[in-house]
C-alpha atoms as a PDB file:
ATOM      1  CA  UNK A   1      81.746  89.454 172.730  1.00  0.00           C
ATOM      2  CA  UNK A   2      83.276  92.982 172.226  1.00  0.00           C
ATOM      3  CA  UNK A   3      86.381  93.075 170.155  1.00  0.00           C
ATOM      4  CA  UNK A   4      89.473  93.620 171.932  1.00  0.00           C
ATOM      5  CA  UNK A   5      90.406  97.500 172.122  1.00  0.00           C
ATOM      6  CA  UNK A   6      92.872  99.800 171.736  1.00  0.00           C
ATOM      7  CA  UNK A   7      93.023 100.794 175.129  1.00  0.00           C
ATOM      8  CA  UNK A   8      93.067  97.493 176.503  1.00  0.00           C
ATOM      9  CA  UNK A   9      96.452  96.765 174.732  1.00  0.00           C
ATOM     10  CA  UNK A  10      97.864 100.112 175.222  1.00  0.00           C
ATOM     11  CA  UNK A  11      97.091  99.430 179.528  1.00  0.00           C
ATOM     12  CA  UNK A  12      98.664  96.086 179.213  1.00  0.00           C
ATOM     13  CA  UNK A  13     101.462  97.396 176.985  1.00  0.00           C
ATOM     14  CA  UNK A  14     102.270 100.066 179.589  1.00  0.00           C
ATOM     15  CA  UNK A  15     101.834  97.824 182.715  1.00  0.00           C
ATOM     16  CA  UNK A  16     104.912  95.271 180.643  1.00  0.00           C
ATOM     17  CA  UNK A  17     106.823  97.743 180.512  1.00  0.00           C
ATOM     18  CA  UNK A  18     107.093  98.920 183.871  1.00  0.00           C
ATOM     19  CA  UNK A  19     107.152  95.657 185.197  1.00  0.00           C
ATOM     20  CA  UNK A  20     110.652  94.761 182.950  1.00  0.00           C
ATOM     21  CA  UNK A  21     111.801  98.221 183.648  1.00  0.00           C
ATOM     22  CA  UNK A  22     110.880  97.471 187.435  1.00  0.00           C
ATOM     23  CA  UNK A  23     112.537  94.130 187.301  1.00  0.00           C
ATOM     24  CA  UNK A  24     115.722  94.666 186.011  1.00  0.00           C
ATOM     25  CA  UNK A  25     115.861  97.739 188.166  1.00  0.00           C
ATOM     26  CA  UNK A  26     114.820  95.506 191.514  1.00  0.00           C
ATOM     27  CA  UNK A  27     117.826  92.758 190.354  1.00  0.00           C
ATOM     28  CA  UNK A  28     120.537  95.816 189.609  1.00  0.00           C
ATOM     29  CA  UNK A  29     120.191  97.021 193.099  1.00  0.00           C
ATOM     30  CA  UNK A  30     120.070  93.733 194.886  1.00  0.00           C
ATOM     31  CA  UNK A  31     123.762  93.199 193.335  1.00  0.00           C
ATOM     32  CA  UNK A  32     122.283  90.173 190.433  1.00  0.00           C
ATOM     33  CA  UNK A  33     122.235  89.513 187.006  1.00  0.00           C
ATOM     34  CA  UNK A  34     119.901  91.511 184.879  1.00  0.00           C
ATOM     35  CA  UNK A  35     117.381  89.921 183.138  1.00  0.00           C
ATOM     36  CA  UNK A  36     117.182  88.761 179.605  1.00  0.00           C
ATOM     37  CA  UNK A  37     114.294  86.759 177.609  1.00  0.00           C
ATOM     38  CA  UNK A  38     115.485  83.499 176.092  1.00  0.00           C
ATOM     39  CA  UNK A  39     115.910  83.345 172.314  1.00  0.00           C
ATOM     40  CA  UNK A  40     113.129  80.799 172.159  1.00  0.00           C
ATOM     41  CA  UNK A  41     110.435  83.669 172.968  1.00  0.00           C
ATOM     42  CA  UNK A  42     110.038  85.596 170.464  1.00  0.00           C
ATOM     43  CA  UNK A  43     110.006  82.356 168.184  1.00  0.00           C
ATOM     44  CA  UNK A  44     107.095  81.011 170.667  1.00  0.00           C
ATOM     45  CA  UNK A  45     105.605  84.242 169.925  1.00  0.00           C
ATOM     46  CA  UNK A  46     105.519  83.855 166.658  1.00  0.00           C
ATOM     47  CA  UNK A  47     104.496  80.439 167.023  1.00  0.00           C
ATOM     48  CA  UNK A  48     101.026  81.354 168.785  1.00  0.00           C
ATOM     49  CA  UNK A  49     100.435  83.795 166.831  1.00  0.00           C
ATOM     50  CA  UNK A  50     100.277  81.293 163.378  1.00  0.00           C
ATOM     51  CA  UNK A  51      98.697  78.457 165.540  1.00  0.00           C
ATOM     52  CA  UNK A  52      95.826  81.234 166.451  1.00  0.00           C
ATOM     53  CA  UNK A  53      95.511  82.703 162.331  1.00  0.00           C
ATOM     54  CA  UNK A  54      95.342  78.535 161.413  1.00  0.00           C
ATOM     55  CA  UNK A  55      92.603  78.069 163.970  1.00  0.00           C
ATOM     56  CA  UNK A  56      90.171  80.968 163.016  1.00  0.00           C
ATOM     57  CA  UNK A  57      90.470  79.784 158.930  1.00  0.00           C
ATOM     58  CA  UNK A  58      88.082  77.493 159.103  1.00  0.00           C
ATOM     59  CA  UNK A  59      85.766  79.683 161.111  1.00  0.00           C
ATOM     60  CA  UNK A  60      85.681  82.068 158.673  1.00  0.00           C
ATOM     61  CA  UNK A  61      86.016  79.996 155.403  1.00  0.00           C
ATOM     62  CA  UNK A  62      82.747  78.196 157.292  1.00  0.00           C
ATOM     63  CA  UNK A  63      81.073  81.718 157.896  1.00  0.00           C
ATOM     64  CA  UNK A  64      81.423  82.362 154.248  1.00  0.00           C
ATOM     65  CA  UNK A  65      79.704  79.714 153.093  1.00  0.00           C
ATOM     66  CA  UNK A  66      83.021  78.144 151.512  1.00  0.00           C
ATOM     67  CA  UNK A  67      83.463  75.576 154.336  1.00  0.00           C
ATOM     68  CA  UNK A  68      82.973  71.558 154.517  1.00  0.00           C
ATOM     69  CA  UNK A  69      80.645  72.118 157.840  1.00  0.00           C
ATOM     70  CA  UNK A  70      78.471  74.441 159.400  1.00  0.00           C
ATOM     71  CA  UNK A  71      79.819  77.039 162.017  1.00  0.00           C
ATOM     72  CA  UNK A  72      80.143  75.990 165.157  1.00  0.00           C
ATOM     73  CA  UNK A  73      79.407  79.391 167.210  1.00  0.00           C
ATOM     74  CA  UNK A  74      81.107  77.500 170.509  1.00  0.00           C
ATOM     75  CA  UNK A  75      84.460  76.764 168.660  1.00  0.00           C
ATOM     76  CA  UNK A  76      84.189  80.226 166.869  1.00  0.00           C
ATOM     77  CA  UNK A  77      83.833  81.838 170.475  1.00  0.00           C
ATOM     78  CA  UNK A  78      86.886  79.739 172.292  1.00  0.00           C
ATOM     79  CA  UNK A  79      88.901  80.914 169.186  1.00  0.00           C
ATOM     80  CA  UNK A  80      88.071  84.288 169.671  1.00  0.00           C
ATOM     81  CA  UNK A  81      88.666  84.311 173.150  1.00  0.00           C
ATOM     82  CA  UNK A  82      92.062  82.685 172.418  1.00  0.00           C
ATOM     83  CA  UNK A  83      92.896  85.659 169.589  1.00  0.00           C
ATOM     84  CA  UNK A  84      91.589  87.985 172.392  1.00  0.00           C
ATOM     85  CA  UNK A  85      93.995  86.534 175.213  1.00  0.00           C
ATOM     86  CA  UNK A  86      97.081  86.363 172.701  1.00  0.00           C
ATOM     87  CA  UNK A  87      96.975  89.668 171.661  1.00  0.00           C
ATOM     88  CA  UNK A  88      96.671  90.913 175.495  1.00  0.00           C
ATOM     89  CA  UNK A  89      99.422  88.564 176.302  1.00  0.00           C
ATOM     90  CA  UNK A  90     101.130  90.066 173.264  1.00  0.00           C
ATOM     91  CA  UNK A  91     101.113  93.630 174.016  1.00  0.00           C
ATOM     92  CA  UNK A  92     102.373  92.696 177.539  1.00  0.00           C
ATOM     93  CA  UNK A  93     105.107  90.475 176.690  1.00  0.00           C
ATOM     94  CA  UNK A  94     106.125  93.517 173.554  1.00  0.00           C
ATOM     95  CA  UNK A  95     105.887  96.375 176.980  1.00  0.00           C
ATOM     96  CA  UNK A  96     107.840  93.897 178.942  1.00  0.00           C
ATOM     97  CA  UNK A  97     110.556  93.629 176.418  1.00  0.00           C
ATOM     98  CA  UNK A  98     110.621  97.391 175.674  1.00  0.00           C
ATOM     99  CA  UNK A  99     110.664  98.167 179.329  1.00  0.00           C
ATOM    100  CA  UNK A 100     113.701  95.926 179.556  1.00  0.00           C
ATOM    101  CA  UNK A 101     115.103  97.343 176.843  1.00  0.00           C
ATOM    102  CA  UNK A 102     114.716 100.971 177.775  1.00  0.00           C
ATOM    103  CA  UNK A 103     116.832  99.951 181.297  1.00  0.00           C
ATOM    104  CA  UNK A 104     119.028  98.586 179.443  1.00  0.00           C
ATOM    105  CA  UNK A 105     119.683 102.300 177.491  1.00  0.00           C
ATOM    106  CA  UNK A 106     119.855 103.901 181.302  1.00  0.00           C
ATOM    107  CA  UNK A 107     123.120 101.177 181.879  1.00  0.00           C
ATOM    108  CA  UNK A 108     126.322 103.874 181.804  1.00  0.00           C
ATOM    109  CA  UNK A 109     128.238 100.233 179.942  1.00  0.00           C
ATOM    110  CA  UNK A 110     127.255  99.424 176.679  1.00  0.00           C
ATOM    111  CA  UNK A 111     125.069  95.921 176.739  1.00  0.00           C
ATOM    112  CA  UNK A 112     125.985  93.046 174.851  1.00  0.00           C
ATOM    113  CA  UNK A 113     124.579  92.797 171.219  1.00  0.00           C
ATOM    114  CA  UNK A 114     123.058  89.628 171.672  1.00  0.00           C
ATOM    115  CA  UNK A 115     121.017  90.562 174.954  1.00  0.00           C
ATOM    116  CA  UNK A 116     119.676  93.330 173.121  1.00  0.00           C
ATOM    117  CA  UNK A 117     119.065  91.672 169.926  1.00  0.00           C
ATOM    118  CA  UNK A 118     116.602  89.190 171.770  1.00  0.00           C
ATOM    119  CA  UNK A 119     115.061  91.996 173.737  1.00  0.00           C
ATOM    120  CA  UNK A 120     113.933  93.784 170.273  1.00  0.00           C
ATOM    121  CA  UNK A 121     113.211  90.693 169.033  1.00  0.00           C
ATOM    122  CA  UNK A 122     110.507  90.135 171.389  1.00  0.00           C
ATOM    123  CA  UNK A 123     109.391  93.614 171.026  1.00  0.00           C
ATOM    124  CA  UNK A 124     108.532  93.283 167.359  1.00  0.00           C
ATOM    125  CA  UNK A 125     107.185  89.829 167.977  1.00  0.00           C
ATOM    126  CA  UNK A 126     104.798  90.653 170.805  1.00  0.00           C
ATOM    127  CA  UNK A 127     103.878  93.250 168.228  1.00  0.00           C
ATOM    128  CA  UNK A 128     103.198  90.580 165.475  1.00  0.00           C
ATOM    129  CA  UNK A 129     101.734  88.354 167.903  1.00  0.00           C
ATOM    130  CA  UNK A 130      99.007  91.090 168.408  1.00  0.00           C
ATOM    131  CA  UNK A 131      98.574  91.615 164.669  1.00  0.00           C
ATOM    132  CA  UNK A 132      98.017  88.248 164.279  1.00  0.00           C
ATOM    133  CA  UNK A 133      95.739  87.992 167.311  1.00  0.00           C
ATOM    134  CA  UNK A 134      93.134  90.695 166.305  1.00  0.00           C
ATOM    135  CA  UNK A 135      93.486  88.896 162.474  1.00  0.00           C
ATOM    136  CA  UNK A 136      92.012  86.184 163.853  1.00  0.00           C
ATOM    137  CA  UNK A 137      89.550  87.767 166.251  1.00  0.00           C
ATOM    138  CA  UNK A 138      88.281  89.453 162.969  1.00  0.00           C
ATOM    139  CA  UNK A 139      87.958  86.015 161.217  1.00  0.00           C
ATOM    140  CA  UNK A 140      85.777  84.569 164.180  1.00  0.00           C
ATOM    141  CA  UNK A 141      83.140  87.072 163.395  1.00  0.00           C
ATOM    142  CA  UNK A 142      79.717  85.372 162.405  1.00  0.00           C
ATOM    143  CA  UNK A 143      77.368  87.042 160.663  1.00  0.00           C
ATOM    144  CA  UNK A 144      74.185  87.839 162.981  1.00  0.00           C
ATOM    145  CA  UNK A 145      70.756  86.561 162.058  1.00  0.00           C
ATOM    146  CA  UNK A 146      68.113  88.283 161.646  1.00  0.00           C
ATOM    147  CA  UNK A 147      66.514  87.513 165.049  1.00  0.00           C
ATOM    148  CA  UNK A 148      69.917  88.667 166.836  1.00  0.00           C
ATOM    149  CA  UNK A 149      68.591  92.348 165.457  1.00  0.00           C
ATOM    150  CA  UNK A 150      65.497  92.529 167.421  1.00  0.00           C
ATOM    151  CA  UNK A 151      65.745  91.469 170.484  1.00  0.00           C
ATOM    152  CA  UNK A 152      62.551  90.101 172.271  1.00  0.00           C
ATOM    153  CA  UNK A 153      60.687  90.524 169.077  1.00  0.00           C
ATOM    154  CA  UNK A 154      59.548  86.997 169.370  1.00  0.00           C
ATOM    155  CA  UNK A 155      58.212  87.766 173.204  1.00  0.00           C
ATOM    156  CA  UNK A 156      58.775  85.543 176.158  1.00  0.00           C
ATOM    157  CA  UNK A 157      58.733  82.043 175.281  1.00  0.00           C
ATOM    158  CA  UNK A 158      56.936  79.255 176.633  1.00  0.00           C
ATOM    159  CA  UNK A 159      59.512  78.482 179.297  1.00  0.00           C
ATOM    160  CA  UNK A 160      60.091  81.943 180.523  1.00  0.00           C
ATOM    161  CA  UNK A 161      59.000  81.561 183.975  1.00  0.00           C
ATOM    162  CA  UNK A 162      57.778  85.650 183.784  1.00  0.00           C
ATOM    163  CA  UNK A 163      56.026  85.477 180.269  1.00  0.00           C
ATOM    164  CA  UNK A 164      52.872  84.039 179.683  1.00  0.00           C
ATOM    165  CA  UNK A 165      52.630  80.234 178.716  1.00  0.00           C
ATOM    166  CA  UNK A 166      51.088  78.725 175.436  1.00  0.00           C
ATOM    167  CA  UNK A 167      48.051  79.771 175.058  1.00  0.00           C
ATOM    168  CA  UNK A 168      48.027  82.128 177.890  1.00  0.00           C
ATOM    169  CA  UNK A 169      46.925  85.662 177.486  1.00  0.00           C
ATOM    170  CA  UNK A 170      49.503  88.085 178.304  1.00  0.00           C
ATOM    171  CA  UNK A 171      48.742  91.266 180.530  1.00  0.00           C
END
């Protein structure tokens, strides 16, 4: 599994924020309400992003020998891929609020305190939620063996249905 880039984020940070730009927008011209995040969002934010850093703890106190138990590579993979899927869903949810935000700077009336205090708050906690994220995907990496460095070194094994059985010469 390839760590979770830079660019990746950056794409889904952008594509949030023209979507909450787009929305509020799309509800301004059709004569409703704009939109505003609940207050409860940015504190679910936060949320995941502790219930993610808890999860990958043990992976990496196991990888480091300081563990009860041995490292289970399948649990160390679903957390990654968790870390790796919150801090995409981060950045997006961070663009979104941004993008709402920044219509909300266009408005010629001044918006409410609170409806902007929510929207930076989940801003900065999208952003924490993707700190946290790539935290953990960094504690989910196991150490590779010394077989993962040469691959095929070993040749085909014995129920590679190209490669040469036991005790078959190979050609």
């Amino acid at each position: 599994m390839n760590r979770t880039g830079a660019g990746v984020l950056i794409v889904a940070a952008v594509l949030g924020g023209a979507a909450g730009f787009v929305l509020n927008q799309v509800l301004t011209v059709s004569g409703r309400p704009t939109f505003t995040p609940m207050v409860s969002l940015p504190i679910l934010l936060l949320l995941l992003g502790a219930v993610v850093v808890v999860l990958a703890v043990p992976i990496r106190q196991a990888t480091r020998g300081r563990g009860r138990a041995a490292v289970n590579p399948f649990r160390a993979l679903r957390i990654a891929m968790l870390a790796k899927a919150s801090s995409i869903v981060g950045a997006a949810i961070g663009g979104f609020g941004l993008g709402l935000l920044a219509f909300r700077a266009t408005l010629p009336v001044a918006p409410s305190v609170g409806s902007v205090g929510t929207l930076i708050a989940t801003a900065v906690c999208g952003a924490v939620l993707i700190a946290a994220a790539l935290v953990a995907e960094h504690l989910c990496t196991i150490r590779k063996d010394d077989d993962d460095e040469q691959p095929g070194a070993g040749g085909p094994g014995p129920h590679d249905p190209l490669g040469a059985g036991p005790g078959e010469p190979t050609h």
